[in-house]
N, C-alpha and C. Protein backbone atom coordinates (compact mmCIF):
# COMPACT_ATOMS: atom_id res chain seq x y z
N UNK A 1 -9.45 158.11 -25.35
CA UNK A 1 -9.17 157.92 -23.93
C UNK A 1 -10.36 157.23 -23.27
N UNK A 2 -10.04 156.42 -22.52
CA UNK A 2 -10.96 155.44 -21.63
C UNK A 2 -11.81 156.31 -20.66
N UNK A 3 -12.56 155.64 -20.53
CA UNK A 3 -13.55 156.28 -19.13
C UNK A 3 -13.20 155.75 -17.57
N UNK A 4 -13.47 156.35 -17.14
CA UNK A 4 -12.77 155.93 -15.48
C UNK A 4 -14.39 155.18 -15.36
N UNK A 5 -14.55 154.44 -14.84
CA UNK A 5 -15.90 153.90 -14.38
C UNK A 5 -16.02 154.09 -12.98
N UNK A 6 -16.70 155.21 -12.69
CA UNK A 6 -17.00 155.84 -11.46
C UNK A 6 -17.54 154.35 -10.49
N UNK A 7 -17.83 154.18 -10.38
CA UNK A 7 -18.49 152.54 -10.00
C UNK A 7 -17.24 151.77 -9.38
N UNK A 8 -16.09 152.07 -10.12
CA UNK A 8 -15.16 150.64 -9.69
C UNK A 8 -14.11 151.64 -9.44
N UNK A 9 -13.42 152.77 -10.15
CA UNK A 9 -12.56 153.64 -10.16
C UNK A 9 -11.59 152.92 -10.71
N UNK A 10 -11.87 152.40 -12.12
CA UNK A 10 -10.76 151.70 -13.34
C UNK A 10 -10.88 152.09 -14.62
N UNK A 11 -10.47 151.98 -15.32
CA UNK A 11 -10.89 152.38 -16.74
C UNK A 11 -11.82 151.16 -17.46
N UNK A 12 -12.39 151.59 -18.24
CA UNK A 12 -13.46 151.16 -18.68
C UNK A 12 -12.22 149.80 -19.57
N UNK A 13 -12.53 148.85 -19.52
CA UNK A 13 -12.23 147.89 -20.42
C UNK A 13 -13.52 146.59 -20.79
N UNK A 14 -14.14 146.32 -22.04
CA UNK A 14 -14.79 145.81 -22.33
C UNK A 14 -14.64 144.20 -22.10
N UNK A 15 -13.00 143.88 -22.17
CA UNK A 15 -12.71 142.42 -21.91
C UNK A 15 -12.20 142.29 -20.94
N UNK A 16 -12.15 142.97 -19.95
CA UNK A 16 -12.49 142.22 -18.34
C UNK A 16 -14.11 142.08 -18.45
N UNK A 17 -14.19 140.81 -17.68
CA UNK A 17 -15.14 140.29 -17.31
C UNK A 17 -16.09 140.92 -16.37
N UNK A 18 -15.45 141.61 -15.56
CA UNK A 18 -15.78 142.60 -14.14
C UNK A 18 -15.96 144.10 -14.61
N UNK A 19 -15.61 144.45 -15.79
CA UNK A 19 -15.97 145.64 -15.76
C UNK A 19 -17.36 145.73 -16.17
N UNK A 20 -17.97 146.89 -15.92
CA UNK A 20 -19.83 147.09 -16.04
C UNK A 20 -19.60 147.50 -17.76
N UNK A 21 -18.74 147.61 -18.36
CA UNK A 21 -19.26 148.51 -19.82
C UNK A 21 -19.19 146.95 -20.37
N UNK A 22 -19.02 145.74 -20.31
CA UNK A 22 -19.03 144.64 -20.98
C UNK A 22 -20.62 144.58 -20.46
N UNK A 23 -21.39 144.26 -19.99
CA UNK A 23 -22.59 144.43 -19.70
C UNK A 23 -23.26 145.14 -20.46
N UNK A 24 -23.04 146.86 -20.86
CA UNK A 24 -23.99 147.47 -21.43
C UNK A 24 -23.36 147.07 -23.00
N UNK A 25 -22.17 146.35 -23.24
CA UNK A 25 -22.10 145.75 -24.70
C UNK A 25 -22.71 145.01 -25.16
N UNK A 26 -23.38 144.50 -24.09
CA UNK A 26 -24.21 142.73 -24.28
C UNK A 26 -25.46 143.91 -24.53
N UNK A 27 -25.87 144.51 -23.81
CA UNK A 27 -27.25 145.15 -24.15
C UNK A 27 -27.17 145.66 -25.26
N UNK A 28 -26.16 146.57 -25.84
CA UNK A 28 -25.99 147.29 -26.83
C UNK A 28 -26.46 146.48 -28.13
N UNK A 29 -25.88 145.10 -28.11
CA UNK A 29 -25.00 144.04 -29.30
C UNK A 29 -26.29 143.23 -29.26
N UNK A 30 -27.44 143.26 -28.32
CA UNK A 30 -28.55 142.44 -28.42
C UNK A 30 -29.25 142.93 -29.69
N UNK A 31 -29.92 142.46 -30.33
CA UNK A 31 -30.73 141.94 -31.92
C UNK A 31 -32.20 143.00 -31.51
N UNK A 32 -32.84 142.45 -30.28
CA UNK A 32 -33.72 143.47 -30.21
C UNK A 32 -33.29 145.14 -30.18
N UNK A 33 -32.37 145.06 -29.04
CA UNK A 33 -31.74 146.58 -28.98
C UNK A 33 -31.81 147.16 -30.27
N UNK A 34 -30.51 146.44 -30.90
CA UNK A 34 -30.40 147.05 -32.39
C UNK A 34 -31.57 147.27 -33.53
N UNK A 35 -32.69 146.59 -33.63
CA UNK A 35 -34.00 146.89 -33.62
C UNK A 35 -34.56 147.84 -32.93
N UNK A 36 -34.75 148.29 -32.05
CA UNK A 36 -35.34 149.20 -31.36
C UNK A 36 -35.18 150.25 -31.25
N UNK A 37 -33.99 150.37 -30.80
CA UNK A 37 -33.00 151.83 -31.35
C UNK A 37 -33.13 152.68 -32.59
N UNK A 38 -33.02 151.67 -34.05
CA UNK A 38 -33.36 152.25 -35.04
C UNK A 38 -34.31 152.31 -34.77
N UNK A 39 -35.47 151.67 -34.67
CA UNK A 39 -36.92 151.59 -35.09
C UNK A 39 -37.46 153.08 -34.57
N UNK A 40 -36.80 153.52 -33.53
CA UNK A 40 -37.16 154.85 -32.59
C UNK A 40 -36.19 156.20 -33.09
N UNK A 41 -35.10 156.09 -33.94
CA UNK A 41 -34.72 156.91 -34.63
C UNK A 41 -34.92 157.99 -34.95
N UNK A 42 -35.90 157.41 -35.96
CA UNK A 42 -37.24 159.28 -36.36
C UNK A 42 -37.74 159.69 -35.73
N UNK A 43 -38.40 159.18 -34.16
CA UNK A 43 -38.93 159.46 -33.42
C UNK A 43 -39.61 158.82 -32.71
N UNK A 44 -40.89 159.41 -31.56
CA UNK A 44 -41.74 158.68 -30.80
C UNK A 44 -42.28 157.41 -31.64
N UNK A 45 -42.76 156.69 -30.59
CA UNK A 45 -43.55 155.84 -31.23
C UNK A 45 -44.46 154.94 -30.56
N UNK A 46 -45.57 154.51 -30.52
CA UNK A 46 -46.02 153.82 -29.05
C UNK A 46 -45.77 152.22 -29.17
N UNK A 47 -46.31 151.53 -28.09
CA UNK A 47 -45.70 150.53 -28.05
C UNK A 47 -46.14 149.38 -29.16
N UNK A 48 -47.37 149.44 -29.49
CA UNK A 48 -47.87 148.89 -30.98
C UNK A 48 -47.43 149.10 -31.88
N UNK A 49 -46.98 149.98 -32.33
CA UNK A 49 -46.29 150.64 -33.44
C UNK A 49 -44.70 149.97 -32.93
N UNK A 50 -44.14 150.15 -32.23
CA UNK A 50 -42.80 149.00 -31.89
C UNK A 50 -43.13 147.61 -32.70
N UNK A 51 -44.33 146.95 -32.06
CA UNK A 51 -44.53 145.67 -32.20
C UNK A 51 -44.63 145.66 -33.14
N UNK A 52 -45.77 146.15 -33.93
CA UNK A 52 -45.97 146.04 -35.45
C UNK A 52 -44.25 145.97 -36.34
N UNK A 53 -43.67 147.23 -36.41
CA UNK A 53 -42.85 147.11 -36.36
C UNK A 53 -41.35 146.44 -36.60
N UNK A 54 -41.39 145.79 -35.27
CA UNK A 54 -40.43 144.67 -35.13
C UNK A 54 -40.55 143.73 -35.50
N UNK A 55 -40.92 142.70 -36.40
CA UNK A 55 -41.57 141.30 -36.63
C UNK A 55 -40.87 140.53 -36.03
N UNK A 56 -41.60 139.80 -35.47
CA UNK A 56 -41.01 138.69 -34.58
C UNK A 56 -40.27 138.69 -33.44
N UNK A 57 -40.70 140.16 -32.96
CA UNK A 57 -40.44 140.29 -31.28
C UNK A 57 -41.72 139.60 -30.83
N UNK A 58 -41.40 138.84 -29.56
CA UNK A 58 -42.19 138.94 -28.46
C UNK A 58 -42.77 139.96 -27.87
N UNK A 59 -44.03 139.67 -27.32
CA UNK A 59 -44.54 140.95 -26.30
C UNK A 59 -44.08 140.89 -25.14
N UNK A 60 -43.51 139.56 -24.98
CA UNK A 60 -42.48 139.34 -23.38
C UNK A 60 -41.03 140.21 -23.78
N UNK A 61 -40.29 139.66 -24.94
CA UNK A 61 -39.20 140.35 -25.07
C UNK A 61 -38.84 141.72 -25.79
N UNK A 62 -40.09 142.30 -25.93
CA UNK A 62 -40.00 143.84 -26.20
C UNK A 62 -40.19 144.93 -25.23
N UNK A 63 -40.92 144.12 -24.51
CA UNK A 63 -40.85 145.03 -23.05
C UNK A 63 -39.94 144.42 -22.43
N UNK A 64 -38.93 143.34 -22.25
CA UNK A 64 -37.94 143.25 -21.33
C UNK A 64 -36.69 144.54 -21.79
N UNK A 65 -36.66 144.19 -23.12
CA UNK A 65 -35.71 145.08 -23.80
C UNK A 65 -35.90 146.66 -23.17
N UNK A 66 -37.54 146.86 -23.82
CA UNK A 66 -37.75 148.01 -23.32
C UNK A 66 -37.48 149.07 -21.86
N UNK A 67 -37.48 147.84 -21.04
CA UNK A 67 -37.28 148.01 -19.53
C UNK A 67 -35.86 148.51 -19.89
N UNK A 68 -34.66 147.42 -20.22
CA UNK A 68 -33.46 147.49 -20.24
C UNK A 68 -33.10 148.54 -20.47
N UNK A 69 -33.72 148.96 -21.42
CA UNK A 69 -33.09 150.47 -22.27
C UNK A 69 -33.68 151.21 -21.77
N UNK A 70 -34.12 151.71 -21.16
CA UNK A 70 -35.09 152.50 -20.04
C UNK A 70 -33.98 152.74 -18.89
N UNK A 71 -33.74 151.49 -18.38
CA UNK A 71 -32.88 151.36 -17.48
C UNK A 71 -31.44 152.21 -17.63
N UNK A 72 -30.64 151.63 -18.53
CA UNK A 72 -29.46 152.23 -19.38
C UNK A 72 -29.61 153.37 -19.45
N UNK A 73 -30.58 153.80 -19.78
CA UNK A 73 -30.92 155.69 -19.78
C UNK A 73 -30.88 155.90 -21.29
N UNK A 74 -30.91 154.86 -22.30
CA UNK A 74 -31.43 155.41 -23.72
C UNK A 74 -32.64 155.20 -24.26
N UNK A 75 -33.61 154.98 -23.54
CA UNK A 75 -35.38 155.40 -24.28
C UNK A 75 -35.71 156.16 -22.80
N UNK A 76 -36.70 156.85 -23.35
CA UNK A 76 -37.75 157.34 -22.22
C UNK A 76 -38.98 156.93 -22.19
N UNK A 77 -39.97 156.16 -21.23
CA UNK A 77 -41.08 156.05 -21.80
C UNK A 77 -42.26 156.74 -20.66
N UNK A 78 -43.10 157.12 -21.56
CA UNK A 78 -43.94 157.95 -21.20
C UNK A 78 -45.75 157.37 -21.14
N UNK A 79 -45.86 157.53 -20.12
CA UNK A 79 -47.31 156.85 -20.08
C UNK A 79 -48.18 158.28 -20.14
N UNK A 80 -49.40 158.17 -20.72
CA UNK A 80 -50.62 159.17 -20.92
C UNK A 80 -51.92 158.93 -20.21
N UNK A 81 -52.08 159.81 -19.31
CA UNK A 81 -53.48 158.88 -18.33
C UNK A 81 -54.46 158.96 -19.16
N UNK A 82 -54.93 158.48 -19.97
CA UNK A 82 -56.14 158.21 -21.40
C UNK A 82 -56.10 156.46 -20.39
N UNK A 83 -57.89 156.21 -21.06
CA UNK A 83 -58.65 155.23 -20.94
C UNK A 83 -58.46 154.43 -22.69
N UNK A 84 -57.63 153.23 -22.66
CA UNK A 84 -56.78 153.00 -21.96
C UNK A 84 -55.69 153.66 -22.15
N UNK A 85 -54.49 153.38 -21.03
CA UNK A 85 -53.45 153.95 -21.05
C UNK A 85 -52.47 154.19 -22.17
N UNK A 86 -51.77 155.37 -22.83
CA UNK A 86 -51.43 155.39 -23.86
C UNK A 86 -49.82 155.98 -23.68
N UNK A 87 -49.22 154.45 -24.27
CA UNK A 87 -47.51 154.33 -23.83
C UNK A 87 -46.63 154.91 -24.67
N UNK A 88 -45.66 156.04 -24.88
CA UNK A 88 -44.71 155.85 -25.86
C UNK A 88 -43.34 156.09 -25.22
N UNK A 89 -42.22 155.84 -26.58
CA UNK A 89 -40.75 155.56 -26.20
C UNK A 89 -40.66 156.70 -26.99
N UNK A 90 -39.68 157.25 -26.82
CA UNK A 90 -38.39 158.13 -27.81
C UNK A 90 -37.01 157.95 -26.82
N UNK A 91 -35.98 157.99 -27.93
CA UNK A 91 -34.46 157.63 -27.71
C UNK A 91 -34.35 159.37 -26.60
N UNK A 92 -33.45 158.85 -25.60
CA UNK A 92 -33.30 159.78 -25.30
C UNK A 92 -31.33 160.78 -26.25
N UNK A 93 -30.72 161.56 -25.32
CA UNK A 93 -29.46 162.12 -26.00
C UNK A 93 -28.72 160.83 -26.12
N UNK A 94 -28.70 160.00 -24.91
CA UNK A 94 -27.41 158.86 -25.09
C UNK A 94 -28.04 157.67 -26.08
N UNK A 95 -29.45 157.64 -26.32
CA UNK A 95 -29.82 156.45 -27.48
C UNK A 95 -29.69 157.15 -28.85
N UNK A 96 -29.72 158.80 -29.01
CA UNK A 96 -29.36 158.82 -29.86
C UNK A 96 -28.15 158.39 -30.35
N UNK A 97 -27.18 158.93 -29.72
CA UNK A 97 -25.84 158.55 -30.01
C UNK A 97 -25.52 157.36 -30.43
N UNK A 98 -26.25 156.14 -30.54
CA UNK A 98 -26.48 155.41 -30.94
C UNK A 98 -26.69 155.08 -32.57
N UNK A 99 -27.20 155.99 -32.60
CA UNK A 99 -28.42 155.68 -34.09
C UNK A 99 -26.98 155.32 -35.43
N UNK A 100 -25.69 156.51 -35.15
CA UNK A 100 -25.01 156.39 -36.04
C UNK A 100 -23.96 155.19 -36.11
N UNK A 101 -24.01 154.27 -35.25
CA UNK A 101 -23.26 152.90 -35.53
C UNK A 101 -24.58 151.69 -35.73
N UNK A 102 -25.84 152.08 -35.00
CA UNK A 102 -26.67 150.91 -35.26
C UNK A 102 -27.14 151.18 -36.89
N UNK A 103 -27.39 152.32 -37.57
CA UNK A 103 -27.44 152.56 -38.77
C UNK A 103 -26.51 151.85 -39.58
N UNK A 104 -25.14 152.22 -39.65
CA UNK A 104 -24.30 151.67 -40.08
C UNK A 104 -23.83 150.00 -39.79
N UNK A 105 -24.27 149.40 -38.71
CA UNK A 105 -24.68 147.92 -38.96
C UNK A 105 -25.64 147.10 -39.54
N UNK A 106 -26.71 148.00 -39.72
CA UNK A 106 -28.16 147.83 -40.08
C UNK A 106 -27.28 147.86 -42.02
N UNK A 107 -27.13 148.71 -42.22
CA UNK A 107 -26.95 149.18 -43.36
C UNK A 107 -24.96 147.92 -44.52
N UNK A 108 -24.43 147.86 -43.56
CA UNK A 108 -24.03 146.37 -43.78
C UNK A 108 -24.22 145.62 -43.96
N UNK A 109 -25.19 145.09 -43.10
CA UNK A 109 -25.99 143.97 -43.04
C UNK A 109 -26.50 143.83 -44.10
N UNK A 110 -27.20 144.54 -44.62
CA UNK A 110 -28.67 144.72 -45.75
C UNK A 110 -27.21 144.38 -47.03
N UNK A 111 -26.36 144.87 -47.17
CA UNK A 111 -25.55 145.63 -47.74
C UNK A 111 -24.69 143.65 -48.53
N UNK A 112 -24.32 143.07 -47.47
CA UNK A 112 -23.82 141.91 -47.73
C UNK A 112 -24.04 140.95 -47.89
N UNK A 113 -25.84 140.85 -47.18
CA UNK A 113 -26.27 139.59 -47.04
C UNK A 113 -26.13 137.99 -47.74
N UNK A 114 -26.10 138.74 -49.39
CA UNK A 114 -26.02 137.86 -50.35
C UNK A 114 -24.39 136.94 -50.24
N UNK A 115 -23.47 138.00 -49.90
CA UNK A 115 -22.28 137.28 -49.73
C UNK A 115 -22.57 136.03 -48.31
N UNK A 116 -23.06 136.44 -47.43
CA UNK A 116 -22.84 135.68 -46.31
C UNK A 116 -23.52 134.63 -46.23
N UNK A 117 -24.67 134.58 -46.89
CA UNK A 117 -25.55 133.53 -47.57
C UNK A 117 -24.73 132.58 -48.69
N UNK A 118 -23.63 133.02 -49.67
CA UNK A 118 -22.98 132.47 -50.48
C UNK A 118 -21.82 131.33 -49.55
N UNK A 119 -21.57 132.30 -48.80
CA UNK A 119 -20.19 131.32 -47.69
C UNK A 119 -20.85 130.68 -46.87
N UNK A 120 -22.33 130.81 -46.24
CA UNK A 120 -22.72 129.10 -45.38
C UNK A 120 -22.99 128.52 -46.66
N UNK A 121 -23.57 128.67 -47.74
CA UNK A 121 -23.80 127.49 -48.31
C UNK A 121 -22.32 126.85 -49.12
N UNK A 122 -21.51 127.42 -48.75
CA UNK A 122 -19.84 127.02 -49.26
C UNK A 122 -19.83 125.84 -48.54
N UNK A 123 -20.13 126.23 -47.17
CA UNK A 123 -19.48 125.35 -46.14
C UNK A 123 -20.49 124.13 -45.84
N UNK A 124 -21.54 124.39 -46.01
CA UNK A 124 -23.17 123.17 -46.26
C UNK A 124 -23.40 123.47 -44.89
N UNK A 125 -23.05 125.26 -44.26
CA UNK A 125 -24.58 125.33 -43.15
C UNK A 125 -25.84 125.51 -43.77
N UNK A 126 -26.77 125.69 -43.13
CA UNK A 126 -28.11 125.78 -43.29
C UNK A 126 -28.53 127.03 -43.38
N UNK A 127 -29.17 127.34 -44.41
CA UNK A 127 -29.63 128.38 -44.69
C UNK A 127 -29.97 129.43 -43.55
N UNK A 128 -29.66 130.44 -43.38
CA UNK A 128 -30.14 131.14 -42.30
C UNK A 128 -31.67 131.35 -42.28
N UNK A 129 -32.01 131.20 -40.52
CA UNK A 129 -32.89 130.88 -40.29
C UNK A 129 -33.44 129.85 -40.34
N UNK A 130 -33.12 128.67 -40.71
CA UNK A 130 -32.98 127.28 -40.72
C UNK A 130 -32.08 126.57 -39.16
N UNK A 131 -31.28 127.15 -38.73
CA UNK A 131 -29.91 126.88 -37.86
C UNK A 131 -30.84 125.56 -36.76
């Protein structure tokens, strides 16, 4: 059963354009998200340890993300008044809820790669990461 979206008083549908849960799909379905989410899984972690981490995030687009999901209400982040300031994230209840479909995409992924690599080069795309 759908969610009423207190906000509009409709049910939640992802393919209207106007509804707000197509929004938090785009956040959800973002590459960093799905990075981040797992990466925070097991637990805390500060924001270096993200970066390290993540290869090939930005320090612009790990804290935008970070904001985002902050925002959304699935990380919490916590600042420590230490010289210097000492930042960490943990998923909150609703990022957990998360963990068990971003796992299971994560774990696909890893899972097929070789096939999906076999069908661009069927078709003569470019190697991924090449694009």
């Amino acid at each position: 059963m759908r969610a009423i979206v207190a906000s509009v008083g409709k049910p939640a549908d992802i393919y209207s354009a106007q509804c707000p849960s197509r929004l938090v799909l785009g956040h959800i379905a973002n590459k960093w998200t799905i990075l981040i989410i797992d990466a925070l899984a097991p637990g805390t972690m500060r924001y270096t340890e993200l970066q390290r981490r993540i290869q090939g995030v930005s320090q612009k687009m790990l804290t935008q993300t970070l904001r985002r999901l902050e925002a959304d209400g699935f990380v919490v982040r916590t600042v420590h008044p230490t010289i210097p300031p000492r930042v960490e994230y943990h998923l909150t209840d609703l990022g957990h809820s998360l963990r068990v479909p971003i796992a299971a995409i994560r774990d696909w992924t890893e899972t097929n790669i070789n096939e999906i690599e076999q069908a661009r080069a069927g078709v003569g795309a470019p190697p991924l990461g090449h694009d």
